[in-house]
PDB file of N, CA and C in Angstrom:
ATOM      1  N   UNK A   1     100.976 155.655  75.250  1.00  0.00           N
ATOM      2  CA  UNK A   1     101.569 154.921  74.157  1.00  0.00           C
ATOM      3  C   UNK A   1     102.989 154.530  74.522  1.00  0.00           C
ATOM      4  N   UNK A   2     103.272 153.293  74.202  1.00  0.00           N
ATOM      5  CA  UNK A   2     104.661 152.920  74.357  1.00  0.00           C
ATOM      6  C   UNK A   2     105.359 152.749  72.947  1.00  0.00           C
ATOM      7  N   UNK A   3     106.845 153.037  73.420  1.00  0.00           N
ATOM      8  CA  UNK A   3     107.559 152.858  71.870  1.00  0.00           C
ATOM      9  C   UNK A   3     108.931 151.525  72.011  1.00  0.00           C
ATOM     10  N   UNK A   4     109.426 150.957  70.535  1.00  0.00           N
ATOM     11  CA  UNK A   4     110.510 150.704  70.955  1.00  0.00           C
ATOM     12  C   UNK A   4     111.774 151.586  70.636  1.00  0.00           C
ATOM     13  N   UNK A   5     112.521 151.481  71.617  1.00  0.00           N
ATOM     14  CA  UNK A   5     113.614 152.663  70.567  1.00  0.00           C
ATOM     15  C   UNK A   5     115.326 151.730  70.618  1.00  0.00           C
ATOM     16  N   UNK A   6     115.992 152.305  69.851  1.00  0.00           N
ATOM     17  CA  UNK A   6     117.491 151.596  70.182  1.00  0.00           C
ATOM     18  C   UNK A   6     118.639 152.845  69.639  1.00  0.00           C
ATOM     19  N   UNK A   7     119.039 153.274  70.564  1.00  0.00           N
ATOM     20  CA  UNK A   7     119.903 154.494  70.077  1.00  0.00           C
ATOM     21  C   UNK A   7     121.107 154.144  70.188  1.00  0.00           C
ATOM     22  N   UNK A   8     121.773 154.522  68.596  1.00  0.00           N
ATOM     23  CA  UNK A   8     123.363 154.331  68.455  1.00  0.00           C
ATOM     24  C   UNK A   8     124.148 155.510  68.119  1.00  0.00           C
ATOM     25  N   UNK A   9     125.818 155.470  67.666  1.00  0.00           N
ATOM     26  CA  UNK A   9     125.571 156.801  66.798  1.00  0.00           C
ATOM     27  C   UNK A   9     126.502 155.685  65.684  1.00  0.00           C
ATOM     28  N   UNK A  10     126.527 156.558  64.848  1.00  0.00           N
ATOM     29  CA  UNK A  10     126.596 156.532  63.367  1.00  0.00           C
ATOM     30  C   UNK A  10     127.375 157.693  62.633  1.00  0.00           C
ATOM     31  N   UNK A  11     128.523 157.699  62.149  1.00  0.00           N
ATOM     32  CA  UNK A  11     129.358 158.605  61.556  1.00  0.00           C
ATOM     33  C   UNK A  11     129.475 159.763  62.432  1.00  0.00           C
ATOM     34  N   UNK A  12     128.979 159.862  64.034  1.00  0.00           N
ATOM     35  CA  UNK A  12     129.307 160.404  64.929  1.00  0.00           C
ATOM     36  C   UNK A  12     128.047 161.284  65.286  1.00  0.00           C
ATOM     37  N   UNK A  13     126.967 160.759  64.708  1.00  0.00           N
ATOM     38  CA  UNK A  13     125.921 161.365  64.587  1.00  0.00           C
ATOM     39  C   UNK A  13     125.017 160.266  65.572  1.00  0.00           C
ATOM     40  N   UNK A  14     124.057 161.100  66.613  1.00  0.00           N
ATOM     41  CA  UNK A  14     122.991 160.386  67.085  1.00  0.00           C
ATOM     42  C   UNK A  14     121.937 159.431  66.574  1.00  0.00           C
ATOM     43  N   UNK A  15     121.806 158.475  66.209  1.00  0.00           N
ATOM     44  CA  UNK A  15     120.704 158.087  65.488  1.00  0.00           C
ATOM     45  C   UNK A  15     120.007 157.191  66.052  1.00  0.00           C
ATOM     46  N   UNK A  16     118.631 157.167  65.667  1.00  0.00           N
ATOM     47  CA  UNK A  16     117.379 157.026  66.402  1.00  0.00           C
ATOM     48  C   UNK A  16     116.654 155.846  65.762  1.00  0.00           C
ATOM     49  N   UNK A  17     116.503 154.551  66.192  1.00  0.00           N
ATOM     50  CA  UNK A  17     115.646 153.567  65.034  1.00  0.00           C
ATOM     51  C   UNK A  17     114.365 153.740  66.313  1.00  0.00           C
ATOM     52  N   UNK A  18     113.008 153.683  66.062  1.00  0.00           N
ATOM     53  CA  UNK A  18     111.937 153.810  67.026  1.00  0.00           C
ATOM     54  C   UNK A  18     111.074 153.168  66.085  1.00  0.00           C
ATOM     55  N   UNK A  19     110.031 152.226  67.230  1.00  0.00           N
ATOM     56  CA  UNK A  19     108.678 152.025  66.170  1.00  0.00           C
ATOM     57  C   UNK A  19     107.621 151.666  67.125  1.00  0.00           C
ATOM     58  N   UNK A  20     106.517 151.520  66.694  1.00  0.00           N
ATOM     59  CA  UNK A  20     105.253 151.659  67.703  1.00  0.00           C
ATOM     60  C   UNK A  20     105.940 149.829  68.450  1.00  0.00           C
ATOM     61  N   UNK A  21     105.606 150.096  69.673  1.00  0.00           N
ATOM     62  CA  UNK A  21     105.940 149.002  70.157  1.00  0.00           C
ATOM     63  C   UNK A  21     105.389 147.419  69.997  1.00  0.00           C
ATOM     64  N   UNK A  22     103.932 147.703  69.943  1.00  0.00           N
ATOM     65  CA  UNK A  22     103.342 146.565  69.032  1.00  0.00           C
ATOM     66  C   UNK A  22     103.734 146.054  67.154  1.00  0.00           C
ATOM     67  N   UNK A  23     104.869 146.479  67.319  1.00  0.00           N
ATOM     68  CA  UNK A  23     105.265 145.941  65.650  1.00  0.00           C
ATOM     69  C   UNK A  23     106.382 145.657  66.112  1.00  0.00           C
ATOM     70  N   UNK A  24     106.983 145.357  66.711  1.00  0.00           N
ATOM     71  CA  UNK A  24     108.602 144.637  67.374  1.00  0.00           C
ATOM     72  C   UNK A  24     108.504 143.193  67.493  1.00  0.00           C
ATOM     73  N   UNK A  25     109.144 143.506  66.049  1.00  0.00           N
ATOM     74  CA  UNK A  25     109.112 141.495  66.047  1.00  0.00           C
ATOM     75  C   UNK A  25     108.453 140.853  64.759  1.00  0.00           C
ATOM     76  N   UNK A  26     107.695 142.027  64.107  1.00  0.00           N
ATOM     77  CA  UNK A  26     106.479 141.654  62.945  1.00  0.00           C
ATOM     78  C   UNK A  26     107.793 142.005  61.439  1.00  0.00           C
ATOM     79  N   UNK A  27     106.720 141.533  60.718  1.00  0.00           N
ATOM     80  CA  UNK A  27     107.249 140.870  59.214  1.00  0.00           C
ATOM     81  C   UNK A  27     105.727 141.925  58.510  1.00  0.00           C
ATOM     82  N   UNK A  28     107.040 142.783  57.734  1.00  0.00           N
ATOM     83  CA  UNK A  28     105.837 143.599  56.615  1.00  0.00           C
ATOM     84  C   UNK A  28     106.324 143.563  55.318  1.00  0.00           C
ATOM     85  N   UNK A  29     105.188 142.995  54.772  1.00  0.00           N
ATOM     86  CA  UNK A  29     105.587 142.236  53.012  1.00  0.00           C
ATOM     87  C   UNK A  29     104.712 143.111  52.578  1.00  0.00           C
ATOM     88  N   UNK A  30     104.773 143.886  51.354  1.00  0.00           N
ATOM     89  CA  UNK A  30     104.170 144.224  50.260  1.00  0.00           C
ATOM     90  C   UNK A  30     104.724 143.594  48.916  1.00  0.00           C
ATOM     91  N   UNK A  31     104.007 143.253  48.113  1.00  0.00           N
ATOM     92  CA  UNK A  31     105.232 142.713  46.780  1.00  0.00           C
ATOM     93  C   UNK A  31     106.133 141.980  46.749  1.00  0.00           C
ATOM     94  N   UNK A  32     107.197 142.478  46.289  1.00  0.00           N
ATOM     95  CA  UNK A  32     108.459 142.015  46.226  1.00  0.00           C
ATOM     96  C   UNK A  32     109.201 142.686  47.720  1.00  0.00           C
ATOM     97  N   UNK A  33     108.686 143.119  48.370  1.00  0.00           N
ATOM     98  CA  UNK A  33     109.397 143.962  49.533  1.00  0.00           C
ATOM     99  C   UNK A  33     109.201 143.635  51.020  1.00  0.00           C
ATOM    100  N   UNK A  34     110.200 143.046  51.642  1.00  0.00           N
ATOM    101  CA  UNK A  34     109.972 142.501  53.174  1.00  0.00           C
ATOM    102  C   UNK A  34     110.527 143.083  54.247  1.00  0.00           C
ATOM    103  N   UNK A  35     109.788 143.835  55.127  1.00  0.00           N
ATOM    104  CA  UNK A  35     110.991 144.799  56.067  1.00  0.00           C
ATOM    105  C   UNK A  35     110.431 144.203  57.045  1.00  0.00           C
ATOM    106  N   UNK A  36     111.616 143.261  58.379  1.00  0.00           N
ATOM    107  CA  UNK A  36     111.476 143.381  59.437  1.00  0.00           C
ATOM    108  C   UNK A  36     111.596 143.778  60.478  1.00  0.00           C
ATOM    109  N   UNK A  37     110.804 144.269  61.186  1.00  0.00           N
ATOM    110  CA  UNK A  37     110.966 145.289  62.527  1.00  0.00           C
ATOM    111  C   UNK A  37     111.554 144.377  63.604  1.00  0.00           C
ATOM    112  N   UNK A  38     112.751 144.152  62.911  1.00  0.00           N
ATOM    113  CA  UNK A  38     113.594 142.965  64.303  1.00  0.00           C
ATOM    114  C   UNK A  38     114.152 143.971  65.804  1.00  0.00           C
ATOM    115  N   UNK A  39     114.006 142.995  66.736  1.00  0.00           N
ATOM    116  CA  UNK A  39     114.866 143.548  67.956  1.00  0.00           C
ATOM    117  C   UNK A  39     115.573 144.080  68.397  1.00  0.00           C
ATOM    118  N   UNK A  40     116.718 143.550  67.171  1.00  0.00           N
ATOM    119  CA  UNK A  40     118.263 143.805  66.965  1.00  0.00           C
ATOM    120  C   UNK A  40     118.476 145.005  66.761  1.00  0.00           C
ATOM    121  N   UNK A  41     117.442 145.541  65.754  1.00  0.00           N
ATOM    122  CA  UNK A  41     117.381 146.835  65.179  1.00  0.00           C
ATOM    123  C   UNK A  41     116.428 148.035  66.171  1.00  0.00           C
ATOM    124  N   UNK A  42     115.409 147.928  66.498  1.00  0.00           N
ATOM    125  CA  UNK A  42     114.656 148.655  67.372  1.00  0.00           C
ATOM    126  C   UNK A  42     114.306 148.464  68.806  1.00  0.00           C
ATOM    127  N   UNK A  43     114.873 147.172  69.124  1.00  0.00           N
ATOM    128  CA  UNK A  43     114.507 146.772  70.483  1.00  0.00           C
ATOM    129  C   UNK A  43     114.815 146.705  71.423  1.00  0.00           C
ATOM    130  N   UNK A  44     115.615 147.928  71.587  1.00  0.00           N
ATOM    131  CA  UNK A  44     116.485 148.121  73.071  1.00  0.00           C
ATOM    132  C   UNK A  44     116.348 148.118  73.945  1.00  0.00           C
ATOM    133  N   UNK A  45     115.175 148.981  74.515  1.00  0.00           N
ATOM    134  CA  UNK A  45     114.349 149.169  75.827  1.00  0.00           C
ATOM    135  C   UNK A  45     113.169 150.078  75.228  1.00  0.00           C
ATOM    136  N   UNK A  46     111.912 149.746  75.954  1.00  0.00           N
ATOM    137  CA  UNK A  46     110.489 150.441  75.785  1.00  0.00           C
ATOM    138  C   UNK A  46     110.445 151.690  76.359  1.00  0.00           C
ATOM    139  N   UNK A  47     109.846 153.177  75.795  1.00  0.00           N
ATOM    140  CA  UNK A  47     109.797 154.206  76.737  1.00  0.00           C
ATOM    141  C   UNK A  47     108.260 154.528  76.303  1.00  0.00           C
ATOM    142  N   UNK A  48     108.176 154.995  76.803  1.00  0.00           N
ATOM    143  CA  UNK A  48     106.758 156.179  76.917  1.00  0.00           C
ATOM    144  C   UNK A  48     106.987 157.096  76.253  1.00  0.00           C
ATOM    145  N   UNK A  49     105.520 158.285  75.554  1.00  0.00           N
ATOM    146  CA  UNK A  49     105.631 158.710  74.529  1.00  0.00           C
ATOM    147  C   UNK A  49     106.685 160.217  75.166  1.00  0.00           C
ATOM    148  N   UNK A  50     106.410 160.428  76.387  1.00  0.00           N
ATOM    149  CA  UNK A  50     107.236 161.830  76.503  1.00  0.00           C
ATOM    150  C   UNK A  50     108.736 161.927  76.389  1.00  0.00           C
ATOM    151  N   UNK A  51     109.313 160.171  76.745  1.00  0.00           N
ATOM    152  CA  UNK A  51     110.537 160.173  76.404  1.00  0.00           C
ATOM    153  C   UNK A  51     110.571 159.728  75.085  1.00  0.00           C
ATOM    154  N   UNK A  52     110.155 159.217  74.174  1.00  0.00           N
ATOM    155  CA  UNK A  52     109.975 159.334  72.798  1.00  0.00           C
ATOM    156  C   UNK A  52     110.219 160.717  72.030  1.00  0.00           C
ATOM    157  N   UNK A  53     109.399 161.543  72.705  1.00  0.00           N
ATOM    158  CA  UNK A  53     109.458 162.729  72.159  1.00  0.00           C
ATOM    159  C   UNK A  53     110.930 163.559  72.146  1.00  0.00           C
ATOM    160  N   UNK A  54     111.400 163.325  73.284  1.00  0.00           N
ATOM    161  CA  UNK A  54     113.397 163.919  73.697  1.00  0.00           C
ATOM    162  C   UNK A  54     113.332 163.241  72.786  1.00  0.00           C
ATOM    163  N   UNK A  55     113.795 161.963  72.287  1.00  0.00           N
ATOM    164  CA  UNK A  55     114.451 161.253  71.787  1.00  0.00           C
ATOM    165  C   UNK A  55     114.575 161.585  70.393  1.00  0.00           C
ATOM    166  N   UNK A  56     113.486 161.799  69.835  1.00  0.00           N
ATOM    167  CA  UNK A  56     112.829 162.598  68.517  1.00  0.00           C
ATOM    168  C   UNK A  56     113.657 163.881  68.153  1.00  0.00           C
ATOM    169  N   UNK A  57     113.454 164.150  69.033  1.00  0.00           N
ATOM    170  CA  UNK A  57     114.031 165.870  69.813  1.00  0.00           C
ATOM    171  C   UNK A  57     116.179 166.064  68.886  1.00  0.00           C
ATOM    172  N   UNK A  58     116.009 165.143  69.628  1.00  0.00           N
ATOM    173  CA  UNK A  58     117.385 164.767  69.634  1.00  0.00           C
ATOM    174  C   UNK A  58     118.375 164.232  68.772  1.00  0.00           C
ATOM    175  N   UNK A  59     117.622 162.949  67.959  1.00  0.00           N
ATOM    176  CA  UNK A  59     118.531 162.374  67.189  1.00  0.00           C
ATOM    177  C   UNK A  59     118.713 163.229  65.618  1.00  0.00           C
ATOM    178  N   UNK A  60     120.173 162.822  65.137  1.00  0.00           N
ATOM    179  CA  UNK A  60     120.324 163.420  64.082  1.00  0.00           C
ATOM    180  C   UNK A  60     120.051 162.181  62.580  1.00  0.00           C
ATOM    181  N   UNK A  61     119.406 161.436  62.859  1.00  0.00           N
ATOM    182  CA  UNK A  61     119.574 160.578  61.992  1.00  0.00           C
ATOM    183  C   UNK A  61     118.434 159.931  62.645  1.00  0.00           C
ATOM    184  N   UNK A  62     117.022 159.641  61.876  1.00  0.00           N
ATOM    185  CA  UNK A  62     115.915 158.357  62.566  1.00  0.00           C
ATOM    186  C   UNK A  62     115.211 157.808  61.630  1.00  0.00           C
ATOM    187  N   UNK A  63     115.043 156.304  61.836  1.00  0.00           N
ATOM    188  CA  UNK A  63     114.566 155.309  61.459  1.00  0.00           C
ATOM    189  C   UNK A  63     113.147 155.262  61.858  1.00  0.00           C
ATOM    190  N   UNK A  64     112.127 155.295  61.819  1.00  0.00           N
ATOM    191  CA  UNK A  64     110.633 155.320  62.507  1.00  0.00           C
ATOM    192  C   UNK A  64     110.064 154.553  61.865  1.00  0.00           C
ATOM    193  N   UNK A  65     108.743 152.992  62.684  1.00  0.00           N
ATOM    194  CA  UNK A  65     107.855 153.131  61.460  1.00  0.00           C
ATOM    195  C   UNK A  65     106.770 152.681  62.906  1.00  0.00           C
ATOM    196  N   UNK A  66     105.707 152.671  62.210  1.00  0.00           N
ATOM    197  CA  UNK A  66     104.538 152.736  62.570  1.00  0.00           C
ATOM    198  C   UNK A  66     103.130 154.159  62.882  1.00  0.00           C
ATOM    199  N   UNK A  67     102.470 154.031  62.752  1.00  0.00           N
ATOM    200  CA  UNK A  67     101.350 154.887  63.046  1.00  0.00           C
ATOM    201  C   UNK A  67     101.815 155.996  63.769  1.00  0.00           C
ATOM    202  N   UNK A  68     101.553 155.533  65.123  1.00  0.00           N
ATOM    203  CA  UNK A  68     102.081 156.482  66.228  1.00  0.00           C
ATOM    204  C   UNK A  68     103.086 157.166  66.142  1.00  0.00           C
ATOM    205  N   UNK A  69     104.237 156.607  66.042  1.00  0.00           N
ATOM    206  CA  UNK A  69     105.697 156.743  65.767  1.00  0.00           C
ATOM    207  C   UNK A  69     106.023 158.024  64.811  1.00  0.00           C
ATOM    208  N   UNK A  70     105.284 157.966  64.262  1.00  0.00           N
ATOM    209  CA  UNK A  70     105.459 158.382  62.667  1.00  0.00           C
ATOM    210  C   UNK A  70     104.843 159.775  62.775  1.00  0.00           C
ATOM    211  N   UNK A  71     103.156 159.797  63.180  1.00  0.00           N
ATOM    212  CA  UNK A  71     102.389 160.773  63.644  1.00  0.00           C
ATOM    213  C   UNK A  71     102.994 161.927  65.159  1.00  0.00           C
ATOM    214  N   UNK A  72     103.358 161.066  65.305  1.00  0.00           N
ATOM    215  CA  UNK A  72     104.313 162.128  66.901  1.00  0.00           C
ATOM    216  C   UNK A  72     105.205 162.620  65.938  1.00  0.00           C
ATOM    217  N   UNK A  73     106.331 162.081  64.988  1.00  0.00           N
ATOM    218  CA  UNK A  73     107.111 162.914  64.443  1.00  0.00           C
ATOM    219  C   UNK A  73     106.837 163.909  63.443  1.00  0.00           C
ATOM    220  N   UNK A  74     105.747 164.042  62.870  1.00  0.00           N
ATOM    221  CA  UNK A  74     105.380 164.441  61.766  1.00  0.00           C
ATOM    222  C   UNK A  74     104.530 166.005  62.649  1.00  0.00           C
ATOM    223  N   UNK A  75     103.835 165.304  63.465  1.00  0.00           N
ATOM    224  CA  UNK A  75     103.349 166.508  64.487  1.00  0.00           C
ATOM    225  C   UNK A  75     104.449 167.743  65.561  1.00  0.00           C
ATOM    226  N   UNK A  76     106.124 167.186  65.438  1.00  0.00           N
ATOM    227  CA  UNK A  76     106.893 167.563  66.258  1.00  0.00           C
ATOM    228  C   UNK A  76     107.281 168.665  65.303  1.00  0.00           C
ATOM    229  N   UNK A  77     107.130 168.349  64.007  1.00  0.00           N
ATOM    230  CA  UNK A  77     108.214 169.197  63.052  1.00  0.00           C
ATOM    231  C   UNK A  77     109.521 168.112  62.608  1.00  0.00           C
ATOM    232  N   UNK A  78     109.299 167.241  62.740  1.00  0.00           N
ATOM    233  CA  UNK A  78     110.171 166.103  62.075  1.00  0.00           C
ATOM    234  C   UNK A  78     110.133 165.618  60.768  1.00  0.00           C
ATOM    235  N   UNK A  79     110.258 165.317  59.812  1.00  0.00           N
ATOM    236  CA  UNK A  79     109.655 164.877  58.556  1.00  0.00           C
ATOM    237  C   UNK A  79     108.676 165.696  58.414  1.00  0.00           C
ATOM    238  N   UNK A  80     107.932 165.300  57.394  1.00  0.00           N
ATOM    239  CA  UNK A  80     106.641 165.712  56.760  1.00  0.00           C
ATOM    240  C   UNK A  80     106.206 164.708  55.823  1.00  0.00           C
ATOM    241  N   UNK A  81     104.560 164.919  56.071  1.00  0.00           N
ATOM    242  CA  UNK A  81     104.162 163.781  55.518  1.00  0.00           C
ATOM    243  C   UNK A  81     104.309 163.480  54.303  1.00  0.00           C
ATOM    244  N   UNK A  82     104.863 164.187  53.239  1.00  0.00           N
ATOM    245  CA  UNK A  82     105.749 163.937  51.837  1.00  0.00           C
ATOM    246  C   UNK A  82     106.427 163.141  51.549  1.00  0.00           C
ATOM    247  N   UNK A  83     107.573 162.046  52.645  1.00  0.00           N
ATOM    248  CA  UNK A  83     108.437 161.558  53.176  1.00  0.00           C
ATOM    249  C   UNK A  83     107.753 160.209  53.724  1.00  0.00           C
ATOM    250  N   UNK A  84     106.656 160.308  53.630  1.00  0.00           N
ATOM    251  CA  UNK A  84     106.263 159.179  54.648  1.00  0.00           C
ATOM    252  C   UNK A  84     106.081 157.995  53.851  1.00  0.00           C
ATOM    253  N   UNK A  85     106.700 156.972  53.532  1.00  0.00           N
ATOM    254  CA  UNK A  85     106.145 155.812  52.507  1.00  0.00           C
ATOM    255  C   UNK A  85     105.038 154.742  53.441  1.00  0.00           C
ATOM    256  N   UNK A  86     104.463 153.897  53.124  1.00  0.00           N
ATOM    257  CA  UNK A  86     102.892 153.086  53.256  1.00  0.00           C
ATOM    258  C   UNK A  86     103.660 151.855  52.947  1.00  0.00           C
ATOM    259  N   UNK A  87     103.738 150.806  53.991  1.00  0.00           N
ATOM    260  CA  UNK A  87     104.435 149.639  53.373  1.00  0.00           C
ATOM    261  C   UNK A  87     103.212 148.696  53.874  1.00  0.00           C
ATOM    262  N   UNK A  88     102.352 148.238  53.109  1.00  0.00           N
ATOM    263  CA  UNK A  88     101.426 147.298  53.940  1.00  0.00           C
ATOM    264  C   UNK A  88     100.302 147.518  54.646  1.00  0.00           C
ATOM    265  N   UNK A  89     100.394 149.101  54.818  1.00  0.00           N
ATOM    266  CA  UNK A  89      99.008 149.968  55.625  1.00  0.00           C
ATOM    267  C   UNK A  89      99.843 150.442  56.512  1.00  0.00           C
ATOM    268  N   UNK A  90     101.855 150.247  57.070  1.00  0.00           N
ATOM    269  CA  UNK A  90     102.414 150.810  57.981  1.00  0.00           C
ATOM    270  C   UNK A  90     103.298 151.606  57.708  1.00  0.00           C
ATOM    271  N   UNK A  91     102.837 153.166  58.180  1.00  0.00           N
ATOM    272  CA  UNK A  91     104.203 154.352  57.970  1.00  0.00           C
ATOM    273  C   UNK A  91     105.601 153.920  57.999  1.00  0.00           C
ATOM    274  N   UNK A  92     106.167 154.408  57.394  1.00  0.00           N
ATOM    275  CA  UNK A  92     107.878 154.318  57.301  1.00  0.00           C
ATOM    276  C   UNK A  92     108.322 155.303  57.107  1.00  0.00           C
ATOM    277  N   UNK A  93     109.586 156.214  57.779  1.00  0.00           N
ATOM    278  CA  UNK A  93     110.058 157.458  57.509  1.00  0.00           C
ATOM    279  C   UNK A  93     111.200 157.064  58.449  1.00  0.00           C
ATOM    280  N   UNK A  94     112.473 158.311  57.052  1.00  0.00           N
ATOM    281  CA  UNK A  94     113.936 158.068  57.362  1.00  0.00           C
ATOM    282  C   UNK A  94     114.046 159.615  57.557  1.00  0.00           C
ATOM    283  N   UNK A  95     114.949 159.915  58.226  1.00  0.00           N
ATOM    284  CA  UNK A  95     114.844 161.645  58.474  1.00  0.00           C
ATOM    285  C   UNK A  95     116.432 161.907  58.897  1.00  0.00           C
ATOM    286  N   UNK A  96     116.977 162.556  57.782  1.00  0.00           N
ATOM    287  CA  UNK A  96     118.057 163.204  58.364  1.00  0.00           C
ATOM    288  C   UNK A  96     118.333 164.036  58.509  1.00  0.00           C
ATOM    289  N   UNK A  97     118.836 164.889  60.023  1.00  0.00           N
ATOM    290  CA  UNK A  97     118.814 166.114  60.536  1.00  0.00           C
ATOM    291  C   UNK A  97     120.813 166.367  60.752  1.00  0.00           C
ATOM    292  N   UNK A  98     121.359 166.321  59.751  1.00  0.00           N
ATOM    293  CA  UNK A  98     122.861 166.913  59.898  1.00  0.00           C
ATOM    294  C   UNK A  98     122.998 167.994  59.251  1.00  0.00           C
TER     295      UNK A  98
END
């Protein structure tokens, strides 16, 4: 599995935007609600799931959406699926670890 990821920090904190790599670039409408999984935001460079996983590991602050994305974190001890919102049929989860 490949991901996209784009790591910044943020109030001095690591933070992590990641999403299954096949949604980089897509438009998810439910309703009144439009989130795009732009470039700008997640599209830094592609890794593989084991460096996904450090990355996971690591950040104190993450943005995630998609299937995969979402399921690796939820399986790491990251979130829980309580947390997880459904936008369209695609996971979304915000997780802050400070």
């Amino acid at each position: 599995m490949k991901f996209s990821v784009r790591v910044s920090e943020y109030q001095k904190q690591a933070m992590l935007n990641i999403c299954d790599v096949e949604l980089l670039g897509e438009k998810i409408v439910q309703d009144e609600l439009t989130m795009h999984i732009s470039e700008s935001y997640y599209g830094e460079r592609i890794v593989e799931s084991e460096e996904a996983r450090s990355l996971l590991k690591d950040a104190s602050i993450i943005n995630m959406v998609g299937k995969d994305t979402v399921s690796m974190a939820v399986d790491l001890g990251i979130g829980s699926e309580n947390g997880v919102k459904i936008i369209s049929g695609v996971p979304f989860l915000i997780v802050f670890n400070i």
